[in-house]
N, C-alpha and C. Protein backbone atom coordinates (compact mmCIF):
# COMPACT_ATOMS: atom_id res chain seq x y z
N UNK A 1 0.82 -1.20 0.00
CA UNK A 1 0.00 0.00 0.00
C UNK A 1 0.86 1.27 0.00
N UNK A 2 2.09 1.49 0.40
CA UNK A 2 3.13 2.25 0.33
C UNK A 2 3.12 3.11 -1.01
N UNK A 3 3.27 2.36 -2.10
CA UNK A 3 3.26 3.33 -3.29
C UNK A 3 2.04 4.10 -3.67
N UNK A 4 0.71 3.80 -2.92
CA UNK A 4 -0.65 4.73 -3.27
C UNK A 4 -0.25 5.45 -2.36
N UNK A 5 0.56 6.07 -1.66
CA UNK A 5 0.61 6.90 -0.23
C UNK A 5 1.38 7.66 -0.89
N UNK A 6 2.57 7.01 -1.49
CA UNK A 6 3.74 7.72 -2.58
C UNK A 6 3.10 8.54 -3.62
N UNK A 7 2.31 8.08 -4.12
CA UNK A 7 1.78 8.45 -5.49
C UNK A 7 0.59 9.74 -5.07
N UNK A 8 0.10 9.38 -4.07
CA UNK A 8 -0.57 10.56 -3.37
C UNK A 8 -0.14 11.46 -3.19
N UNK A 9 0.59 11.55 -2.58
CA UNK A 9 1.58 12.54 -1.91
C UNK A 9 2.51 13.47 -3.02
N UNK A 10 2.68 12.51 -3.84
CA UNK A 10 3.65 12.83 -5.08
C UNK A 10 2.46 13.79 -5.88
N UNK A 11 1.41 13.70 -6.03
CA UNK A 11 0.57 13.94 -6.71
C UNK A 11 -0.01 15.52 -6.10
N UNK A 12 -0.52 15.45 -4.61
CA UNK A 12 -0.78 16.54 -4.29
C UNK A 12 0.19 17.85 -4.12
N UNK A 13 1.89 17.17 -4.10
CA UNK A 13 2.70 18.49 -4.59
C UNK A 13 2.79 19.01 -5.73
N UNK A 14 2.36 18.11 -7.30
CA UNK A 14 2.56 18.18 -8.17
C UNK A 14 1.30 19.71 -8.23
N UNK A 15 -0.12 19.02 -7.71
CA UNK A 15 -1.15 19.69 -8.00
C UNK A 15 -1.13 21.40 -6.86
N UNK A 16 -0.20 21.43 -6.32
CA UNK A 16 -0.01 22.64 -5.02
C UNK A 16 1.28 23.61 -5.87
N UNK A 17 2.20 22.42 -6.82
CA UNK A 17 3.14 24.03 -7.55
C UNK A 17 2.29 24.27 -8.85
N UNK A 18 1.56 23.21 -9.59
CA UNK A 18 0.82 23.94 -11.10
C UNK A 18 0.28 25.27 -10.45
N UNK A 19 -0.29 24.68 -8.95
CA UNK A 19 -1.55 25.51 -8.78
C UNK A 19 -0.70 27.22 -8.07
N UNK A 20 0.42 27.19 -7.53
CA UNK A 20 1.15 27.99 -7.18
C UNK A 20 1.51 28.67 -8.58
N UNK A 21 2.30 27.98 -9.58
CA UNK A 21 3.08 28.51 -10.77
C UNK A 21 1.40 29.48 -11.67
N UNK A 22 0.17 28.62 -11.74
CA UNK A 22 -1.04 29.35 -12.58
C UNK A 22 -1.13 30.86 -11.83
N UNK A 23 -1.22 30.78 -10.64
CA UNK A 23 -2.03 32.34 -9.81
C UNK A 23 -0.69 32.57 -10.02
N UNK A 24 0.65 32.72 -10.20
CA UNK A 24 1.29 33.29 -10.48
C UNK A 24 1.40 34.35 -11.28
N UNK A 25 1.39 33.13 -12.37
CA UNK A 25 1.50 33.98 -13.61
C UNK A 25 0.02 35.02 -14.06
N UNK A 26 -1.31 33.91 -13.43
CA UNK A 26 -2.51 34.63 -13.56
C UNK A 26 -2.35 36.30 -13.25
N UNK A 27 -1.38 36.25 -12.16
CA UNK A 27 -1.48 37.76 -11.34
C UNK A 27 -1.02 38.82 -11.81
N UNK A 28 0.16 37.98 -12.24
CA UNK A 28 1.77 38.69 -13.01
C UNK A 28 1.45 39.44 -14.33
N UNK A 29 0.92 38.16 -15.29
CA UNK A 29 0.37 38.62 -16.50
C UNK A 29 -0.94 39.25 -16.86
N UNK A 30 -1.98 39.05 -16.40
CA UNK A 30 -3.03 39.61 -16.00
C UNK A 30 -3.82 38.90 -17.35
N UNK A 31 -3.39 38.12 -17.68
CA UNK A 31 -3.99 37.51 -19.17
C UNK A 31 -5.29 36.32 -18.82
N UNK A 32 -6.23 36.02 -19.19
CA UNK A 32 -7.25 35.69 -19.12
C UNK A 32 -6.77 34.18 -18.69
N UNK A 33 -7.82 33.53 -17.22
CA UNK A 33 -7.11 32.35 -17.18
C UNK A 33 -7.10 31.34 -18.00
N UNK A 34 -7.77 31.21 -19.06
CA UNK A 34 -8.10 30.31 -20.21
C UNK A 34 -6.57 30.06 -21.06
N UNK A 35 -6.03 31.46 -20.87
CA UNK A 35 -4.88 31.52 -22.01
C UNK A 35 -3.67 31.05 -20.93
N UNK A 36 -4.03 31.26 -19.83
CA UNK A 36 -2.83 30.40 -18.64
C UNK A 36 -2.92 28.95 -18.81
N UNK A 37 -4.37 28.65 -18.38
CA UNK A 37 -4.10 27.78 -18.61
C UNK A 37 -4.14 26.48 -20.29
N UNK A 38 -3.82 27.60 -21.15
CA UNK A 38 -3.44 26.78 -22.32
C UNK A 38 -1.82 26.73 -21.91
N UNK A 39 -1.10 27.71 -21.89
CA UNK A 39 0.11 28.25 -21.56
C UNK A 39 0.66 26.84 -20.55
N UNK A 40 0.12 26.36 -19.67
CA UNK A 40 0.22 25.45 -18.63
C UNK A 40 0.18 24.29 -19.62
N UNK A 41 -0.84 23.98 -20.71
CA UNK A 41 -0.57 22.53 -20.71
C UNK A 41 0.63 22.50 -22.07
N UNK A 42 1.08 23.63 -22.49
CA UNK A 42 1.78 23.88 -23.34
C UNK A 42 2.97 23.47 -22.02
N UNK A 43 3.46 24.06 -21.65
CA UNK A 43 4.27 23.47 -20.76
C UNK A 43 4.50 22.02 -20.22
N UNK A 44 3.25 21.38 -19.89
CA UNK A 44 3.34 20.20 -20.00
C UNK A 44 4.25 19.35 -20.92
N UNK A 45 3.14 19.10 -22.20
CA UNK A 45 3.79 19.01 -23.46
C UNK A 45 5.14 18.60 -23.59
N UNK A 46 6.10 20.16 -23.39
CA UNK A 46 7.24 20.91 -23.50
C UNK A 46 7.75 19.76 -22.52
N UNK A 47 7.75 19.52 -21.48
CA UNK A 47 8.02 18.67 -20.28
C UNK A 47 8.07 17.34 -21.21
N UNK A 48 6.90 16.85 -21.23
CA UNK A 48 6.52 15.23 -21.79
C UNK A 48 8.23 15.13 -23.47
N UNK A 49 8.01 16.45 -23.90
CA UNK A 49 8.21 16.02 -25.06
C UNK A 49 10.40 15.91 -24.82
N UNK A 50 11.23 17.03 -23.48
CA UNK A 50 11.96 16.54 -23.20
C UNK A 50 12.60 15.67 -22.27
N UNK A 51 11.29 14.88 -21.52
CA UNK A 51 11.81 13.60 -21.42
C UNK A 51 11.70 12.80 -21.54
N UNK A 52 10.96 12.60 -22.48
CA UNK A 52 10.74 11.13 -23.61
C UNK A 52 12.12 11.67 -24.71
N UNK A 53 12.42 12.62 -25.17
CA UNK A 53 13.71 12.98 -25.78
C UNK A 53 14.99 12.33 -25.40
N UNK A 54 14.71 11.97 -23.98
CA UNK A 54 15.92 11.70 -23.00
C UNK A 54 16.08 10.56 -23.09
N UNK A 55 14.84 9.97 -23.52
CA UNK A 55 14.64 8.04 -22.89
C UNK A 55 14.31 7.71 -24.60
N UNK A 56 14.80 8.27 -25.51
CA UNK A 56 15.06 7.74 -26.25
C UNK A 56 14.16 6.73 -26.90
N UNK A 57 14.47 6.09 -27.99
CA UNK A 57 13.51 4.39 -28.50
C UNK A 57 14.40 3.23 -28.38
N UNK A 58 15.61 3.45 -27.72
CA UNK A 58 16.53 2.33 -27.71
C UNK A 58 16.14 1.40 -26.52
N UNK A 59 15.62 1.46 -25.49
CA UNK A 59 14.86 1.74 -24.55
C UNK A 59 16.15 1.13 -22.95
N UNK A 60 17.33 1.83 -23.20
CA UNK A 60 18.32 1.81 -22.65
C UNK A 60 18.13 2.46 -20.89
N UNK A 61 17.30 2.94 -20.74
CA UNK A 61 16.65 4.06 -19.57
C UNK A 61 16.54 2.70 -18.34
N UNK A 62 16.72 3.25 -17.41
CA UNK A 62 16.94 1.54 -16.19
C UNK A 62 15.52 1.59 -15.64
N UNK A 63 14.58 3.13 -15.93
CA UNK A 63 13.15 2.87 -15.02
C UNK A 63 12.33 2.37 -16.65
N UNK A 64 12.79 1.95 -17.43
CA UNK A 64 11.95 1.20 -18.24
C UNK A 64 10.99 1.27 -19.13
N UNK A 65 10.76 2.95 -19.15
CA UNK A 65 9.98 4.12 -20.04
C UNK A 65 10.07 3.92 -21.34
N UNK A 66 9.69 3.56 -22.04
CA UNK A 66 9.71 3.48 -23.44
C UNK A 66 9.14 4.69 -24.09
N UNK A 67 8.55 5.57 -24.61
CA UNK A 67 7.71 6.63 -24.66
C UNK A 67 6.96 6.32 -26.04
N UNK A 68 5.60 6.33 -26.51
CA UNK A 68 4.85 6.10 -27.24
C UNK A 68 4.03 7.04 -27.35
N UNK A 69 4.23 8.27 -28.06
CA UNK A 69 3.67 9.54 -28.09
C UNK A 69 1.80 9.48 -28.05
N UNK A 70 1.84 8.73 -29.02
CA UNK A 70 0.44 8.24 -29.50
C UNK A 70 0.06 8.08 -28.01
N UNK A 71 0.07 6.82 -27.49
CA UNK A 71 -0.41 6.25 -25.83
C UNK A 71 -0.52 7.20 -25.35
N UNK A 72 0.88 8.16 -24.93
CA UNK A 72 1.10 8.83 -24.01
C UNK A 72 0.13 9.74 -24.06
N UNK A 73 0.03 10.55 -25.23
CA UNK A 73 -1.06 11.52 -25.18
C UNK A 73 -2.58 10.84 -24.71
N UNK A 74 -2.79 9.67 -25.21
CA UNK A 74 -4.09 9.45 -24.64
C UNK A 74 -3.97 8.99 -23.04
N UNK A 75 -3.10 8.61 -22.57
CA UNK A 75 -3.17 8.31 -20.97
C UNK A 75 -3.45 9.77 -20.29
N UNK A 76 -2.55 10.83 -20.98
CA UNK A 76 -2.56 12.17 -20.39
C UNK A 76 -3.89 12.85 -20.45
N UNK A 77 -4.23 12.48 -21.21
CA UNK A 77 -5.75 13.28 -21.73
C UNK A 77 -6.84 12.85 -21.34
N UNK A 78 -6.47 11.55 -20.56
CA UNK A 78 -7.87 10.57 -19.94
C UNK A 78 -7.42 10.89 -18.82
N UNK A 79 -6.18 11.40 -17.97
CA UNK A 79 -5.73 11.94 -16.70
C UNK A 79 -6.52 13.09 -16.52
N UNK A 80 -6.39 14.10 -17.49
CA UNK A 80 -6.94 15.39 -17.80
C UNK A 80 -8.72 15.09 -17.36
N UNK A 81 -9.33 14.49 -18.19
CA UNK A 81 -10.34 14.28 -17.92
C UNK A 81 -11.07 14.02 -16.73
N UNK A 82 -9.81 12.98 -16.23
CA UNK A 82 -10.78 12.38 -14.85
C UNK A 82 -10.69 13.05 -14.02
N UNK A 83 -9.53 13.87 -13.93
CA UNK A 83 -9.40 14.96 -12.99
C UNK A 83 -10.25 16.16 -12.87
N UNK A 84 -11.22 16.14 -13.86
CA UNK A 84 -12.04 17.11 -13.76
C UNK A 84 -13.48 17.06 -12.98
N UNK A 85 -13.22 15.56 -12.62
CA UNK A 85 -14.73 15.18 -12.01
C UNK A 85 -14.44 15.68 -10.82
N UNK A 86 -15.04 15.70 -9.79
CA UNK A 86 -15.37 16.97 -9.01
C UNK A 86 -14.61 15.98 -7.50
N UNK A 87 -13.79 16.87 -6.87
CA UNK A 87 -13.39 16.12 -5.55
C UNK A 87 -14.27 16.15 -4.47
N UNK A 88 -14.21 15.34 -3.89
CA UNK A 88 -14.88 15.40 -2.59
C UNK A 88 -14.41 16.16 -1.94
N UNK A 89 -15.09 17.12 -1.34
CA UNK A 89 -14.64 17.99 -0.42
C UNK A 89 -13.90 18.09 1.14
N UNK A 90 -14.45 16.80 1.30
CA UNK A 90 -13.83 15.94 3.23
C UNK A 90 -12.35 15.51 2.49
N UNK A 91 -11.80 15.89 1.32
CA UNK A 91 -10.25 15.48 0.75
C UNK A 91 -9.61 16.62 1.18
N UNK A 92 -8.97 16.76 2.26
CA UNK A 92 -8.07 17.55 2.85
C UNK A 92 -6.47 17.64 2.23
N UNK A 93 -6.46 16.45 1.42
CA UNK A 93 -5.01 16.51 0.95
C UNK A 93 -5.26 17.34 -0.20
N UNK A 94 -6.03 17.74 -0.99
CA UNK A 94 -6.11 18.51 -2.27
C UNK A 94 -6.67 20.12 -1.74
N UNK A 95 -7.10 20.29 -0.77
CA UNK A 95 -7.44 21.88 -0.33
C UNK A 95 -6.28 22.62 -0.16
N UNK A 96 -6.17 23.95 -0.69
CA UNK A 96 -5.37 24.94 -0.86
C UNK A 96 -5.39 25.62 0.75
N UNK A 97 -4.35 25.78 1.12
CA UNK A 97 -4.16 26.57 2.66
C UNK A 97 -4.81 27.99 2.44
N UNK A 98 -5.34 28.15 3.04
CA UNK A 98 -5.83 29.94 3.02
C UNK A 98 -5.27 30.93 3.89
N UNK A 99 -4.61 30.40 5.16
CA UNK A 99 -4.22 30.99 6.08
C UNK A 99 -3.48 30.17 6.86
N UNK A 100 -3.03 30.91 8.66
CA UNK A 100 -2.48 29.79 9.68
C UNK A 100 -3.27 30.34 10.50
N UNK A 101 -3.11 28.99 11.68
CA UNK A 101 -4.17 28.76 12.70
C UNK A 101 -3.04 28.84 14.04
């Protein structure tokens, strides 16, 4: 059960800097959040596309990544999706701090 705790955890920092780096730039640039967040998955992308660059098709990489653009985009995009269904709110690991107590 260790690696769903990992993967959790791994997951809610991932989702605490997008969400830090968006109001960032939201603030900074003052540009409509629609165009941030295109800007964001353009970044993604940019990400996906240099390190599958890295791992090559020889598939020489020791964590075993092969990269299959095709797949990849659809795993990402069914990620995208599911993530949009609505969290439960008693999920304390995904709520944004507002203050200290």
């Amino acid at each position: 059960m260790q690696p769903d705790t990992d993967s959790e955890s791994a997951g809610a920092e991932m989702h605490r800097s997008i969400m830090t780096a968006f109001c960032d730039v939201l603030r900074a640039s003052q540009l409509p959040p629609m165009t941030v967040m295109k800007l964001a998955a353009s970044a993604l992308g940019a990400v996906y596309k240099e390190v599958a660059d890295q791992h090559g098709t020889d598939g020489v990489c020791p964590c075993g990544w092969q990269p299959n653009r095709r797949t990849d985009i659809a795993v990402l995009q069914a990620a995208l999706a599911a993530s949009m269904e609505a969290v439960p709110s008693a999920d304390l690991r995904v709520m944004q701090a507002v203050g200290r107590a």
